[in-house]
Protein backbone atom coordinates (compact mmCIF):
# COMPACT_ATOMS: atom_id res chain seq x y z
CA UNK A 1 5.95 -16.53 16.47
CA UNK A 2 6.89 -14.88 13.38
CA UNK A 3 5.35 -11.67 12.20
CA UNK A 4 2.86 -12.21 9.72
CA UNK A 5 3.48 -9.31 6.51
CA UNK A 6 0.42 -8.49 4.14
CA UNK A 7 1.65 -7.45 0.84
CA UNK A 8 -0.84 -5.79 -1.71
CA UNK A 9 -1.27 -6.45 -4.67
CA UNK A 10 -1.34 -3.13 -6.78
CA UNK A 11 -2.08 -2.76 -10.09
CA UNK A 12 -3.34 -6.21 -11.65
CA UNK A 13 -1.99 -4.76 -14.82
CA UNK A 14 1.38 -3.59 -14.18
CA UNK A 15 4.51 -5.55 -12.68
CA UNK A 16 3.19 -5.87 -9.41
CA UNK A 17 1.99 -9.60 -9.47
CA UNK A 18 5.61 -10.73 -11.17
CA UNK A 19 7.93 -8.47 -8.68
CA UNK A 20 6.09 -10.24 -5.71
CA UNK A 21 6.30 -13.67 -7.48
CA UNK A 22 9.88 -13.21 -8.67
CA UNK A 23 10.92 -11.75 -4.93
CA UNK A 24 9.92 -15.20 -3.41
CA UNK A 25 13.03 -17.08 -3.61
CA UNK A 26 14.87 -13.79 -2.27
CA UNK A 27 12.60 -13.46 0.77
CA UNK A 28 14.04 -14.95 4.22
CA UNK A 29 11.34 -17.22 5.61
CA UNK A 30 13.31 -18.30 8.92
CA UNK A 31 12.31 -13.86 10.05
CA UNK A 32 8.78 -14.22 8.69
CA UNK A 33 5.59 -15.14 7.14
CA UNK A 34 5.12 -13.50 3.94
CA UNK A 35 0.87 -13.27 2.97
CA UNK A 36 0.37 -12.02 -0.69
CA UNK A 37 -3.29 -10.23 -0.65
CA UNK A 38 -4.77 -10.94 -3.99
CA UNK A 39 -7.20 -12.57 -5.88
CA UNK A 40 -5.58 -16.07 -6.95
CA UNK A 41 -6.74 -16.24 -10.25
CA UNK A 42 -4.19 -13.23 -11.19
CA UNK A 43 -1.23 -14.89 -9.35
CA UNK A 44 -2.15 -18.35 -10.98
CA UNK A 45 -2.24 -16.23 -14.49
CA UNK A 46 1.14 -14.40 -14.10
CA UNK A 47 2.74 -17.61 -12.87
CA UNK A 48 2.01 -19.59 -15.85
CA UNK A 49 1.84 -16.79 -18.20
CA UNK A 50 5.55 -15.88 -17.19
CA UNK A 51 6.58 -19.42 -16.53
CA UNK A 52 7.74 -18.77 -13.36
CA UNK A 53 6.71 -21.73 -11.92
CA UNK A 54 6.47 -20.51 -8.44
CA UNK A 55 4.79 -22.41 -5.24
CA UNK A 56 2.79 -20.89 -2.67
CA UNK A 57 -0.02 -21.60 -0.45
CA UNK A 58 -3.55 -20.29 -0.63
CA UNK A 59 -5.63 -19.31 2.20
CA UNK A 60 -8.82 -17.94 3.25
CA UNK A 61 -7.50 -16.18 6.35
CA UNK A 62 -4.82 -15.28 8.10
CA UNK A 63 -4.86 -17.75 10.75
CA UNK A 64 -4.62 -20.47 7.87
CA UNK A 65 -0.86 -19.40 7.07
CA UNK A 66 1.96 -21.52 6.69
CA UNK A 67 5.78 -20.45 7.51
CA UNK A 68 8.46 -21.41 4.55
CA UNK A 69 6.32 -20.37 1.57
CA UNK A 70 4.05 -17.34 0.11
CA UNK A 71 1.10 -17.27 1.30
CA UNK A 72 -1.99 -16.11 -1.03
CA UNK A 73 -5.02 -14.55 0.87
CA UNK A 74 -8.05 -14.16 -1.78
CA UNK A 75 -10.25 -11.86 -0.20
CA UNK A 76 -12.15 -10.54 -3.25
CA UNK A 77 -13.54 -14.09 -4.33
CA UNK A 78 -14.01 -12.74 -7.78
CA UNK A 79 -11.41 -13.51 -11.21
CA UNK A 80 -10.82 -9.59 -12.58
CA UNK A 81 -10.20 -9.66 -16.26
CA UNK A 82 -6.29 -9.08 -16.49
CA UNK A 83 -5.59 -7.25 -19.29
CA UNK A 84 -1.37 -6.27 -19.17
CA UNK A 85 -0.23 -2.61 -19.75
CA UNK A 86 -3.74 -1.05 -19.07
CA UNK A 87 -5.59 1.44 -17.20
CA UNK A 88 -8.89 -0.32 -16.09
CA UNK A 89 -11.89 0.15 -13.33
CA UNK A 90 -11.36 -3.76 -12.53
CA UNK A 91 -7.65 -3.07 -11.72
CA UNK A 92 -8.08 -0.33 -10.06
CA UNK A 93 -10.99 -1.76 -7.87
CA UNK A 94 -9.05 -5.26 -7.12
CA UNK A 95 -5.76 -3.34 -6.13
CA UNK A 96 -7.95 -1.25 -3.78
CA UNK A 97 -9.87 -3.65 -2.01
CA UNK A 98 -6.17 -5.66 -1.39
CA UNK A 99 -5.05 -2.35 0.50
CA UNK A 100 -8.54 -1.81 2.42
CA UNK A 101 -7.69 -5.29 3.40
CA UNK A 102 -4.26 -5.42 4.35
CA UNK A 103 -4.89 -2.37 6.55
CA UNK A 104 -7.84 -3.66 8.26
CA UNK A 105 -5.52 -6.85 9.02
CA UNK A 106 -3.27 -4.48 10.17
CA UNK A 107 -5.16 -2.40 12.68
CA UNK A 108 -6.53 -5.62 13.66
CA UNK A 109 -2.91 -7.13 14.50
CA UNK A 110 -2.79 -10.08 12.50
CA UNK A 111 -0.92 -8.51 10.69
CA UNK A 112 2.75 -6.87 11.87
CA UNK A 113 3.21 -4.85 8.20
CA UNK A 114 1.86 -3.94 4.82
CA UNK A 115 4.29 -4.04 1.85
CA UNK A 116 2.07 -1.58 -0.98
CA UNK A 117 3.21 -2.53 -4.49
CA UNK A 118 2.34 0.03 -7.05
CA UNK A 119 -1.34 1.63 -7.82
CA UNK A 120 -1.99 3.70 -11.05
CA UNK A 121 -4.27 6.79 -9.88
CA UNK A 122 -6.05 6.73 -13.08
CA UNK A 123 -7.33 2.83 -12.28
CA UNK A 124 -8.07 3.86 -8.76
CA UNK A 125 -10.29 7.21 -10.01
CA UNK A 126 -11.80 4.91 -12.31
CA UNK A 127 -12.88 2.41 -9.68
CA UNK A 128 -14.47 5.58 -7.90
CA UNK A 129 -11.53 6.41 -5.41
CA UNK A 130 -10.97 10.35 -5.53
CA UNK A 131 -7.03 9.50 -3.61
CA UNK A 132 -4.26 11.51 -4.80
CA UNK A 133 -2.12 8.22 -3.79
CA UNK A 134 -1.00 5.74 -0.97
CA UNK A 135 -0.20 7.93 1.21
CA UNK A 136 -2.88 9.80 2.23
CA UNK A 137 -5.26 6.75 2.24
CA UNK A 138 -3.45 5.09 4.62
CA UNK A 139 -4.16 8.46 6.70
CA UNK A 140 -7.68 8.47 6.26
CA UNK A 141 -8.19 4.98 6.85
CA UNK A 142 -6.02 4.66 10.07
CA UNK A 143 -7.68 8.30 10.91
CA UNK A 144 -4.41 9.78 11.04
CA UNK A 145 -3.76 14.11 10.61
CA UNK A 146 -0.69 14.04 9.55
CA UNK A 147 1.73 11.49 8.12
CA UNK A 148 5.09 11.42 5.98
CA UNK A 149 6.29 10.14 3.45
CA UNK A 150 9.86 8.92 3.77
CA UNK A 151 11.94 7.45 0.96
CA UNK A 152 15.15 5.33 2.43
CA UNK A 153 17.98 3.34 1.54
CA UNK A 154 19.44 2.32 4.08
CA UNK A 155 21.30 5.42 5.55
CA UNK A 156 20.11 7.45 3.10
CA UNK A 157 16.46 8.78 3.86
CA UNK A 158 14.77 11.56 2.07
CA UNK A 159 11.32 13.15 3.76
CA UNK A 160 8.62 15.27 1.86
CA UNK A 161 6.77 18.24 3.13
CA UNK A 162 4.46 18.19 0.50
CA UNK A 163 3.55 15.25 -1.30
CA UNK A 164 1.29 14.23 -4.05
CA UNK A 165 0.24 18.34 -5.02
CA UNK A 166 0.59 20.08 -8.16
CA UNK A 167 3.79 21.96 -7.92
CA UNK A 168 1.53 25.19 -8.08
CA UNK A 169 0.07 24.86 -4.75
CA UNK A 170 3.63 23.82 -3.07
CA UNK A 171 4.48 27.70 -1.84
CA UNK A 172 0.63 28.74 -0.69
CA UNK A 173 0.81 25.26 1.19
CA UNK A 174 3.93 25.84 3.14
CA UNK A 175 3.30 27.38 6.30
CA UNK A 176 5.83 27.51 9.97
CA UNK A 177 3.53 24.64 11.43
CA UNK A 178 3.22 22.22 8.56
CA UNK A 179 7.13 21.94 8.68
CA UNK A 180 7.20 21.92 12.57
CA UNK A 181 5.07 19.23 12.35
CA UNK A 182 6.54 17.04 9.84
CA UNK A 183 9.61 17.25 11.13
CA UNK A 184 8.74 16.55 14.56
CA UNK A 185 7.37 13.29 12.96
CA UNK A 186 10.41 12.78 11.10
CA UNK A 187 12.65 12.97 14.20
CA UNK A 188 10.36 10.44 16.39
CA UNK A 189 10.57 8.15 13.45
CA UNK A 190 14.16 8.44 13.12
CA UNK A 191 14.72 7.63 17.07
CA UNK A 192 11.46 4.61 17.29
CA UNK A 193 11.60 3.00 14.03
CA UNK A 194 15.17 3.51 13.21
CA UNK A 195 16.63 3.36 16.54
CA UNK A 196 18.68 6.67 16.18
CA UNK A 197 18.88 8.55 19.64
CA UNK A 198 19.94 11.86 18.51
CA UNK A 199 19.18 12.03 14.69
CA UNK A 200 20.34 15.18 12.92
CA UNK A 201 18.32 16.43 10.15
CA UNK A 202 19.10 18.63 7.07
CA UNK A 203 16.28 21.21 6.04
CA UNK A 204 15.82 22.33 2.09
CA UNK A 205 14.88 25.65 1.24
CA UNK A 206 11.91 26.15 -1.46
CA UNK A 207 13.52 28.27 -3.97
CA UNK A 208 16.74 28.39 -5.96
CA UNK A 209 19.67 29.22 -3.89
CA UNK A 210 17.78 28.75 -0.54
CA UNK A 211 16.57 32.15 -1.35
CA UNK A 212 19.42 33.55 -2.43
CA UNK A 213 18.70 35.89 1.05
CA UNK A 214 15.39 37.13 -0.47
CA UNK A 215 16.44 37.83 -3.79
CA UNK A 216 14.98 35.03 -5.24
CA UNK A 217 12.15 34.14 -2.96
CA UNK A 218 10.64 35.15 0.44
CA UNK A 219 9.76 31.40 1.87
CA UNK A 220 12.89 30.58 3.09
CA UNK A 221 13.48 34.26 5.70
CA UNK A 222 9.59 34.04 6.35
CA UNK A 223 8.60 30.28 6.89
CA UNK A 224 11.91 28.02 6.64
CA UNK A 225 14.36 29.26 8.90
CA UNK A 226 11.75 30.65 12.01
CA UNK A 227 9.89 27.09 11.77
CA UNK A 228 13.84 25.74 12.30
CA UNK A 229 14.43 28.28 15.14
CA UNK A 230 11.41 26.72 16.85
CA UNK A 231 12.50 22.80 16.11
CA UNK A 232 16.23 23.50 17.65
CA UNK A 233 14.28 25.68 20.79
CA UNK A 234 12.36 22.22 21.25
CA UNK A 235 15.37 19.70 21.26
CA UNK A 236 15.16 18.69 17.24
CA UNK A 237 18.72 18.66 15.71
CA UNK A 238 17.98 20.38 12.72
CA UNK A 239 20.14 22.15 10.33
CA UNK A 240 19.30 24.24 7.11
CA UNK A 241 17.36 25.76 5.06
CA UNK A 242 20.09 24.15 2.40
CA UNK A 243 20.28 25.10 -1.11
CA UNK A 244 18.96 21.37 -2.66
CA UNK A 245 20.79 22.19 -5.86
CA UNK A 246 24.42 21.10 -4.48
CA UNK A 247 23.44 19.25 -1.16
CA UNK A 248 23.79 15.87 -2.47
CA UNK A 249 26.77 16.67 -5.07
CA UNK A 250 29.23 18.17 -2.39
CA UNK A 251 28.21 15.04 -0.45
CA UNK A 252 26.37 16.80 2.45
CA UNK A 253 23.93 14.27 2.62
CA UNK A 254 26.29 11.65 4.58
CA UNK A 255 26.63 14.15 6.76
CA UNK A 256 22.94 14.09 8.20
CA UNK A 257 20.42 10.87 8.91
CA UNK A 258 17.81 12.25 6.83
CA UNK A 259 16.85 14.99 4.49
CA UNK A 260 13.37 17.04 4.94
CA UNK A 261 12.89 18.52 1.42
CA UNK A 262 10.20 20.95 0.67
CA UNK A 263 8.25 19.22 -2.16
CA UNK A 264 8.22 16.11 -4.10
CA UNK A 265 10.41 16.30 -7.24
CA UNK A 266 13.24 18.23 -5.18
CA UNK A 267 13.91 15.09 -2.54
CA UNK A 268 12.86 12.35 -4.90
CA UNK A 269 14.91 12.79 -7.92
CA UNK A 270 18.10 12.78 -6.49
CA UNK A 271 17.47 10.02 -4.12
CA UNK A 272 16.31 7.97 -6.76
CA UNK A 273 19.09 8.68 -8.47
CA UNK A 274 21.42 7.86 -5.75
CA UNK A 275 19.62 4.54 -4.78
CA UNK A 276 20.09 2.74 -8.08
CA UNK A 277 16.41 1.12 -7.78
CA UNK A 278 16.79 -0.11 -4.10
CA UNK A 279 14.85 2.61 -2.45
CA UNK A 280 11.76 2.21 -0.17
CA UNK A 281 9.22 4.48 0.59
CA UNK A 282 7.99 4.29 4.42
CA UNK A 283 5.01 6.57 5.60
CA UNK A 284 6.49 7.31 8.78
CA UNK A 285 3.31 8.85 11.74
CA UNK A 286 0.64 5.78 10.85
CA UNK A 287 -0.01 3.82 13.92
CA UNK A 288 0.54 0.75 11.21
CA UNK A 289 3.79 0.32 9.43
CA UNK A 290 3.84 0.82 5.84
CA UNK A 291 6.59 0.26 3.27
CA UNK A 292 6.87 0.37 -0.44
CA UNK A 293 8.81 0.05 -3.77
CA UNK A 294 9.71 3.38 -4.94
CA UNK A 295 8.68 2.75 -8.62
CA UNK A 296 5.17 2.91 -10.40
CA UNK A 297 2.92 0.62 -12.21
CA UNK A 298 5.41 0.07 -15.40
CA UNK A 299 2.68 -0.34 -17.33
CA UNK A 300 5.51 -0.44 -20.26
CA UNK A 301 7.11 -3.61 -19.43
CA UNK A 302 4.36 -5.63 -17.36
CA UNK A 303 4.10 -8.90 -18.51
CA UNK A 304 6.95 -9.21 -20.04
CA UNK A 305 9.17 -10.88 -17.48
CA UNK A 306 12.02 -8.21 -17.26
CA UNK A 307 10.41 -6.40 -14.04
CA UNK A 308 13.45 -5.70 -11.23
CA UNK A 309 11.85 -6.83 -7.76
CA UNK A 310 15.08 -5.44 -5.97
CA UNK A 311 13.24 -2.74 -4.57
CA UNK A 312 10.32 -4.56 -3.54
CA UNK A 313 12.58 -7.02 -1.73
CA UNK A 314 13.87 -4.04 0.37
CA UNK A 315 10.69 -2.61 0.75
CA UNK A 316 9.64 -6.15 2.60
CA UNK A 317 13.11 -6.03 4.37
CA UNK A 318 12.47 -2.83 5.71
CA UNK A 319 9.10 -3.70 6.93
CA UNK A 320 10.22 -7.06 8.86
CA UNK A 321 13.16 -4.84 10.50
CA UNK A 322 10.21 -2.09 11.73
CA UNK A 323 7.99 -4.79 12.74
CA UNK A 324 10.59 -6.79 14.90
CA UNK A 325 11.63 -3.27 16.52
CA UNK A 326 8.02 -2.98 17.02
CA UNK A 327 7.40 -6.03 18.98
CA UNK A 328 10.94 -5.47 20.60
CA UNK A 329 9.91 -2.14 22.14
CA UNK A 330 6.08 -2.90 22.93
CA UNK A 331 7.73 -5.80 25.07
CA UNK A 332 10.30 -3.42 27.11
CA UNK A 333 7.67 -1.20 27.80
């Protein structure tokens, strides 16, 4: 049987709807069963509106999908006003209660995989959802302490510390255990979702330098490099704390299968830099598997038929590959 993959919806107002649309003639049905969680009056608007002229198939569950074409599970029964390019409660709620569904699919296994296209966090306050992003609701829904969030193209893959937090609080949040743990995650992600038996790991230091030895910064003598003493004592293969300035311009970066940088803006630029549009975020530690464009809402250009779905179509590559590794190693047990 072929796994079944819920995608969200995200924003009603941004590019979501077209990527997904646009990505259909790119997805392989022969590997699995794409289902498109969304109210079908918006996918029945962007389709026209766009003149994409797309088929699918709508359903009222899961058990009612069809292989060889999109699949469109309306769970909200309702038609939200669409109204492109804007921040609204109606698009915040409807891109919510997609992901609430998709993840109670999930945990219920008729689902293999969510695909999460993008949310704005102003529509989701709006709708009453006090979330700094994806991330961490996925955690609190799946009841989850600790996740990661893990931006990859193919062997490049970039891992975050901290996440969604002002860069104010990044320093007073850093502490020996909090990057013990996420890179213990990390590692057992590496070796059970990527299939890497001994993955090496590179390390970022916090500030300028890597320190600079103390000169320029304390974190890296007090936090970074005992919390890496302890990972090596344990059997990790990591290396570091590496200044992130010139890591990925002297190439260092192929020399390691993923990067664990200290906050969000020092991992994320460069790899989105370096992945051209193609990258996937993957919140590695969820007993679900979760994967993602690595672009926002585009508010700018939605509805105007010049959205990229590139990175969308990896992010629903990457989650077929995880969920047939899944089911692979679940059997062998």
């Amino acid at each position: 049987m072929l796994p079944k993959i819920g995608i969200t919806i995200g924003d009603i107002n941004g590019i979501g709807p077209e990527i997904a649309l646009k990505a259909i003639s790119e997805i392989d049905y022969s590997v699995s069963v794409p289902i498109l969680i969304s109210s079908a009056p918006v996918i029945d608007f962007y389709n026209s509106e766009l003149g994409l002229n797309k088929s699918f198939h709508k359903i009222t569950s899961v058990s009612e999908a069809k292989d060889g074409i999109l699949n469109i599970l309306d769970t909200n029964k309702s038609s939200p006003e669409i109204e492109t390019g804007k921040i609204t409660k109606q698009a915040g709620l409807a891109s919510m209660r997609s992901i609430e569904s998709a993840i109670s699919l999930c945990i219920a296994k008729e689902l293999k995989a969510m695909v999460t296209l993008p949310i704005s966090k102003e529509s989701v306050q709006l709708a009453g959802y006090d979330i700094p992003g994806h991330t961490e609701f996925l955690a609190e829904q799946t009841n989850t302490d600790q996740v990661l969030m893990m931006l990859v193209n193919g062997a490049l893959r970039v891992a975050l510390i901290t996440g969604h937090i002002p860069i104010s609080k990044v320093a007073s949040s850093l502490n020996q255990e909090l990057i013990i743990t996420k890179a213990s995650i990390l590692s057992e992600s590496l070796k059970q979702d990527f299939g890497i038996s001994n993955p090496r790991i590179a390390v970022f230091g916090l500030n300028p330098h890597a320190g600079d030895g103390g000169v320029l910064g304390s974190e890296e003598n007090e936090i970074i490099t005992p919390a890496i003493g302890k990972l090596k004592e344990s059997g990790i293969n990591v290396d570091g704390p590496f200044p992130a300035d010139g890591f990925f311009g002297q190439k260092k970066h192929q020399q390691y299968d993923a990067i664990l940088a200290m906050y969000h803006d020092q991992g994320l630029a460069p790899f989105k830099l370096l992945s051209f549009g193609k990258g996937v975020n993957f919140t590695a530690g969820l007993p679900i598997i979760r994967t993602s464009p690595d672009h926002g809402t585009a508010f700018d250009i939605a509805g105007k038929g010049i959205a990229d779905p590139s990175s969308f179509i990896q992010a629903y590559q990457l989650a077929v590959e995880l969920a047939q590794k899944k089911s692979r190693n679940e059997r062998n047990r």
